[in-house]
N, C-alpha and C. Protein backbone atom coordinates (compact mmCIF):
# COMPACT_ATOMS: atom_id res chain seq x y z
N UNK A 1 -68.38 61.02 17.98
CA UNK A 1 -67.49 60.56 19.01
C UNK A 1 -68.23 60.56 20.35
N UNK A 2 -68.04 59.15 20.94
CA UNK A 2 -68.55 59.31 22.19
C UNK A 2 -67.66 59.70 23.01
N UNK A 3 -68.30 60.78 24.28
CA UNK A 3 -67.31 60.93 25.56
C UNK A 3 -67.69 60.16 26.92
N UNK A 4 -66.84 59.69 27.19
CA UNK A 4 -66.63 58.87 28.17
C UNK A 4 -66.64 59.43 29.43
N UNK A 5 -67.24 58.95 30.32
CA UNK A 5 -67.54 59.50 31.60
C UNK A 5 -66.89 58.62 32.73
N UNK A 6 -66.48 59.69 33.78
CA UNK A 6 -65.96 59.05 34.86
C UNK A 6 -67.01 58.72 36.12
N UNK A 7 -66.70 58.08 36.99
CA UNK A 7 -67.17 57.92 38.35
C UNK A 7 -68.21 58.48 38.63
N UNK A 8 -67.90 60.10 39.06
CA UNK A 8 -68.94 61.10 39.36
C UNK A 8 -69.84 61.71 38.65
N UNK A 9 -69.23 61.67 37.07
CA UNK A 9 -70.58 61.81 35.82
C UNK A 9 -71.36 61.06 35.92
N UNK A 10 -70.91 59.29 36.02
CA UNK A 10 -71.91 58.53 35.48
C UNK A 10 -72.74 58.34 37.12
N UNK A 11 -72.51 58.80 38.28
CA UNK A 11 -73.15 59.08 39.32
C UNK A 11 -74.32 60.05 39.01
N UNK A 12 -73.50 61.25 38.81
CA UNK A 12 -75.18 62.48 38.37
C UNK A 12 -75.73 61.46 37.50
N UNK A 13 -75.63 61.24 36.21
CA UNK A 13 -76.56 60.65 34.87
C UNK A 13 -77.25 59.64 35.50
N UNK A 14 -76.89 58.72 36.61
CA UNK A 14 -77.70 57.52 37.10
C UNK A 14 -78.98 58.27 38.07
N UNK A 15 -78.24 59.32 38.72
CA UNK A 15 -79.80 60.05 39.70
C UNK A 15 -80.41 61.30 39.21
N UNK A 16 -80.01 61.68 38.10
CA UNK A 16 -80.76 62.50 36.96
C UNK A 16 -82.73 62.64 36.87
N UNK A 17 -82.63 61.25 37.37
CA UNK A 17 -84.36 61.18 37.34
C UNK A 17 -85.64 61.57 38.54
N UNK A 18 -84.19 61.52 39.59
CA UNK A 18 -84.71 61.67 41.33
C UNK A 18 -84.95 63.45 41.26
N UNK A 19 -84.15 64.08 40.56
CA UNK A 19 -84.34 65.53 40.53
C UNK A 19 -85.62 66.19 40.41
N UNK A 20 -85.91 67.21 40.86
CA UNK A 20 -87.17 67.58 40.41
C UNK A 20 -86.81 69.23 39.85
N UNK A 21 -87.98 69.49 39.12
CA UNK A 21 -88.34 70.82 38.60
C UNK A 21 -88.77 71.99 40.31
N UNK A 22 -87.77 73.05 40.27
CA UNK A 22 -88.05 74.20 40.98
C UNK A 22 -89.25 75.08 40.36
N UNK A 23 -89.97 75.85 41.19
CA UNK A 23 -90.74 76.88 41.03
C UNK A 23 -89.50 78.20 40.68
N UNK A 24 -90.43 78.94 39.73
CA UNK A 24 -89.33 80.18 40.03
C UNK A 24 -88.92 81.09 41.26
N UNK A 25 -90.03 80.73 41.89
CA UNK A 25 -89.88 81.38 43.47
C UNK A 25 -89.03 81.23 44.07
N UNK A 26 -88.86 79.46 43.88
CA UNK A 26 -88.00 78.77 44.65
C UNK A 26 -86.50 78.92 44.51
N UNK A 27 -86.33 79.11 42.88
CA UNK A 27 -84.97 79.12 42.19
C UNK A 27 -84.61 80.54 42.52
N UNK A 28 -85.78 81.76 42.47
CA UNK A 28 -85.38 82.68 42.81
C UNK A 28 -84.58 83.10 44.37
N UNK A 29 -85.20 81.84 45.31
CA UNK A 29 -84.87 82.28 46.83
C UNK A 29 -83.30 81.52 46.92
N UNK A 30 -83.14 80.26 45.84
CA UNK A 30 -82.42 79.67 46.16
C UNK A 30 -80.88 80.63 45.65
N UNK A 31 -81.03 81.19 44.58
CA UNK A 31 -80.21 82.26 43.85
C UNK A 31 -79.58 83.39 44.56
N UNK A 32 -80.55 83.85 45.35
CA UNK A 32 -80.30 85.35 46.54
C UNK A 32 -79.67 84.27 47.36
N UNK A 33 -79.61 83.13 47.98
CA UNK A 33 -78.65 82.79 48.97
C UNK A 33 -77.30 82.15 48.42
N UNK A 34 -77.30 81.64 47.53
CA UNK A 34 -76.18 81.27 46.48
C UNK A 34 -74.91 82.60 46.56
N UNK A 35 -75.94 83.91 46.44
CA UNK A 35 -75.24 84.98 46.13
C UNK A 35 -74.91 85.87 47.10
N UNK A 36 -75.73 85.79 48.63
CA UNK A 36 -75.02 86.08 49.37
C UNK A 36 -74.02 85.24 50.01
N UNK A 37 -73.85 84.50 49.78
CA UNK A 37 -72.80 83.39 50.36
C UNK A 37 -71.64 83.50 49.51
N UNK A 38 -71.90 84.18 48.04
CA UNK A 38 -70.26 83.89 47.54
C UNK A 38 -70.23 85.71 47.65
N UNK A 39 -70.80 86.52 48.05
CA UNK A 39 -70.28 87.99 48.74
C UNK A 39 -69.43 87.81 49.39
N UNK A 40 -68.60 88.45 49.50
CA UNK A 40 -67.20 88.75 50.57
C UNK A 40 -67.32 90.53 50.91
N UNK A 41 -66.37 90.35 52.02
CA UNK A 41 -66.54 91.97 52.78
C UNK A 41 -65.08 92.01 53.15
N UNK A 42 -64.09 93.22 53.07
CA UNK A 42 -62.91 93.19 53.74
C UNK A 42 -63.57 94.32 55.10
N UNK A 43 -62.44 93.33 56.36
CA UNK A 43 -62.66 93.63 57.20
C UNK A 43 -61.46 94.49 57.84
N UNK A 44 -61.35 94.88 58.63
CA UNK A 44 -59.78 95.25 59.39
C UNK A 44 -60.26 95.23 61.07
N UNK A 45 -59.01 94.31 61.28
CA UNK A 45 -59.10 94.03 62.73
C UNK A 45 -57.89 94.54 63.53
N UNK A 46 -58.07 94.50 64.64
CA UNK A 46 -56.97 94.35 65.71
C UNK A 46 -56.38 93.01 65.86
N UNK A 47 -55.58 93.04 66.04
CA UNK A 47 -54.68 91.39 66.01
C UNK A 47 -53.85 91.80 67.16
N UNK A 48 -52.98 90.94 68.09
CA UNK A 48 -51.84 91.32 68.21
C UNK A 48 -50.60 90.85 67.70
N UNK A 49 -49.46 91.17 67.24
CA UNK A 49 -48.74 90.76 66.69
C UNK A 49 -48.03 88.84 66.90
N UNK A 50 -48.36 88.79 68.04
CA UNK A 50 -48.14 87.20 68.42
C UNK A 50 -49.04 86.56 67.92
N UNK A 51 -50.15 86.69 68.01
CA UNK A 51 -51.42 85.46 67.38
C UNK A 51 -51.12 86.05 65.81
N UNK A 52 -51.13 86.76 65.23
CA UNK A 52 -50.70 87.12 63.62
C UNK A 52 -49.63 85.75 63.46
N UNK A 53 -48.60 86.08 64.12
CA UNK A 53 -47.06 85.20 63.83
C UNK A 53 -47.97 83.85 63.85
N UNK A 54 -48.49 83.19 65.18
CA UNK A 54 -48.70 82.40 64.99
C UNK A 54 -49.63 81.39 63.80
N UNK A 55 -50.47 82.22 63.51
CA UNK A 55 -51.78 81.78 62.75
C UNK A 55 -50.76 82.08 61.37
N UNK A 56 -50.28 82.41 61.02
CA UNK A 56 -49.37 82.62 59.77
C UNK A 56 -48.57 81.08 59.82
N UNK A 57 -48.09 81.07 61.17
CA UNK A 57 -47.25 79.24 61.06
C UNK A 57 -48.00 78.74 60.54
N UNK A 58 -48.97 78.62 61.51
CA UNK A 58 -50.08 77.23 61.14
C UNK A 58 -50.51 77.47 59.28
N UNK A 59 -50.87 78.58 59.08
CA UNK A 59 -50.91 78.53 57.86
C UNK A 59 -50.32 78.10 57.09
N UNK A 60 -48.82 78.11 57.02
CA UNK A 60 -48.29 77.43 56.38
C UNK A 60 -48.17 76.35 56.52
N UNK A 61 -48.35 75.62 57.95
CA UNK A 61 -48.40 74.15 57.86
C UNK A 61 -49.78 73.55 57.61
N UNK A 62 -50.41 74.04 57.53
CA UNK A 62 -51.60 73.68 56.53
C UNK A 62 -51.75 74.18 54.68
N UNK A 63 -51.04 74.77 54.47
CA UNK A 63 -50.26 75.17 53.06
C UNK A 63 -51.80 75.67 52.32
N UNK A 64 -51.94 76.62 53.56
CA UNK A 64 -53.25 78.02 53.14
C UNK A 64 -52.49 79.14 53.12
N UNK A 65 -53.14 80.35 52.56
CA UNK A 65 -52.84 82.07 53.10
C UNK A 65 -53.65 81.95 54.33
N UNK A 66 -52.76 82.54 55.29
CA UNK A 66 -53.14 82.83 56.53
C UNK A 66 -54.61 83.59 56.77
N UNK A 67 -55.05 84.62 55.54
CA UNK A 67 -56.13 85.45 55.62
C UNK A 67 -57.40 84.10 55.32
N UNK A 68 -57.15 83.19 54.56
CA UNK A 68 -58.17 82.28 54.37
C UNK A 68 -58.51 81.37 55.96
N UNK A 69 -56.94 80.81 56.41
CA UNK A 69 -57.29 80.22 57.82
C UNK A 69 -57.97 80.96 58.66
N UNK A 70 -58.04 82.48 58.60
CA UNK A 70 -58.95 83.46 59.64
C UNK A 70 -60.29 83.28 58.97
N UNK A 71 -60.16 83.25 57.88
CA UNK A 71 -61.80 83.11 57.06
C UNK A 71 -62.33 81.47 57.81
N UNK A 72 -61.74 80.95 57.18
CA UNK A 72 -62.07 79.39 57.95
C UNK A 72 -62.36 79.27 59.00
N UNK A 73 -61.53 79.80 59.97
CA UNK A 73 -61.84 80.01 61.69
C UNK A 73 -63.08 80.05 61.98
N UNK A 74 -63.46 81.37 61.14
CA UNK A 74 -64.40 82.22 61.75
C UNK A 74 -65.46 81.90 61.35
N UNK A 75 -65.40 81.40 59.98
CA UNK A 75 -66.78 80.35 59.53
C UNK A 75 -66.61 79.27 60.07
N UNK A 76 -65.98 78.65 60.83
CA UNK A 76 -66.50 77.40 61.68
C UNK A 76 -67.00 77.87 62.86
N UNK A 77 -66.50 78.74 63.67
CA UNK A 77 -67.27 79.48 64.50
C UNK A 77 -68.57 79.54 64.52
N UNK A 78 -69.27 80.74 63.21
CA UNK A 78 -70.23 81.04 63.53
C UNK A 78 -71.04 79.98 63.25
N UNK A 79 -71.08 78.43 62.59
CA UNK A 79 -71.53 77.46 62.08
C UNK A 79 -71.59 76.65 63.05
N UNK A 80 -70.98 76.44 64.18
CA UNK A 80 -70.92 75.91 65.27
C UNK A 80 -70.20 74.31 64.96
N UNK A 81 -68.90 74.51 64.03
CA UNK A 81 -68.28 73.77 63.83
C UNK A 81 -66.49 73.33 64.18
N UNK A 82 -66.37 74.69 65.09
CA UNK A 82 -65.71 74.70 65.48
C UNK A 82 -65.29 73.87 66.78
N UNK A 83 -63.81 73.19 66.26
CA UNK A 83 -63.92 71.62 67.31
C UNK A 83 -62.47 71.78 68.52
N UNK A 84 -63.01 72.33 69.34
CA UNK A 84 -61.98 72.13 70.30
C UNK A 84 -61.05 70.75 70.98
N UNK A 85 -59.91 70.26 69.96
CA UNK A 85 -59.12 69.00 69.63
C UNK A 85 -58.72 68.57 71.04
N UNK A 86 -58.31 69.70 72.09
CA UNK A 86 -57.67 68.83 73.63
C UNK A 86 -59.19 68.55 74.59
N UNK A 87 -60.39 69.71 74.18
CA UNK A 87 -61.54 68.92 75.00
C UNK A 87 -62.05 67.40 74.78
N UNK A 88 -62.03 67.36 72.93
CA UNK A 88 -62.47 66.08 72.50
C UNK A 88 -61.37 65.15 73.30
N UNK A 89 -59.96 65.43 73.22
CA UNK A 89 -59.00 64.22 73.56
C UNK A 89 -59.32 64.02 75.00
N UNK A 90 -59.79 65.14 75.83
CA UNK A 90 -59.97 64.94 77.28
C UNK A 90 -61.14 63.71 77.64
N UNK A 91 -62.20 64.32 76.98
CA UNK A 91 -63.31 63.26 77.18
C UNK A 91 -63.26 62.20 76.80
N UNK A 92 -62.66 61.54 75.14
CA UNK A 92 -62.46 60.32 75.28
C UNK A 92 -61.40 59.48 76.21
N UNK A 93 -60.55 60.47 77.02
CA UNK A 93 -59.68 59.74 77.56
C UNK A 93 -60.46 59.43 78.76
N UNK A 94 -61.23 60.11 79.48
CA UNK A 94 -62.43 60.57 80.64
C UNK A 94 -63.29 58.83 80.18
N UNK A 95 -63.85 59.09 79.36
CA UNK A 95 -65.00 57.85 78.66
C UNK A 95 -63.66 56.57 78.99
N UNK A 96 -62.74 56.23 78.43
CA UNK A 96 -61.87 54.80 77.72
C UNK A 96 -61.85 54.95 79.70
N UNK A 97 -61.08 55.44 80.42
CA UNK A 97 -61.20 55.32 81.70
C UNK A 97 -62.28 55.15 82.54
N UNK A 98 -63.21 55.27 82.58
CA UNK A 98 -64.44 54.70 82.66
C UNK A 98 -64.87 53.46 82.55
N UNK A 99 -64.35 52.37 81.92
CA UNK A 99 -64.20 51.40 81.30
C UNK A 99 -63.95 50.51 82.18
């Protein structure tokens, strides 16, 4: 029986050949960061009870656990991906006025 492949299978199987062979060094360095990245640490913070309430809304209106949206936060943070939505709206409104 053949199995039939979708979209993204027959994507890998078409660039299957572009891949290359790792050193063990390499697989080894690549492994230790694989594995500190899926480590987790519980933390305990200070909150105050208002930003708790709030970040719990939003959580739900993003239909996360609130402890993951603090995880998220804080890894966009330190990633420098964190996007401040009324500066961006300021400047393009700043730029289109300009115009």
């Amino acid at each position: 029986m053949k199995t039939k492949l979708d979209k993204y299978e027959q994507g890998i199987e078409r660039s299957a050949a572009s891949y290359k062979l790792v050193s063990k060094k390499e697989r080894a360095e690549i492994e230790g960061v694989l594995e500190r990245i899926r480590k987790t640490r519980n933390v305990n913070i200070r909150i105050s009870e208002a930003v708790l309430e709030e970040l719990k809304k939003r959580s739900q209106e993003e239909g996360i656990p609130y402890q993951t949206l603090i995880s998220s936060v804080l890894h966009k943070f330190v990633t420098n991906r964190l996007v401040d939505e009324k500066a961006i709206r300021r400047s393009l409104q700043l730029l289109s006025s300009n115009r």
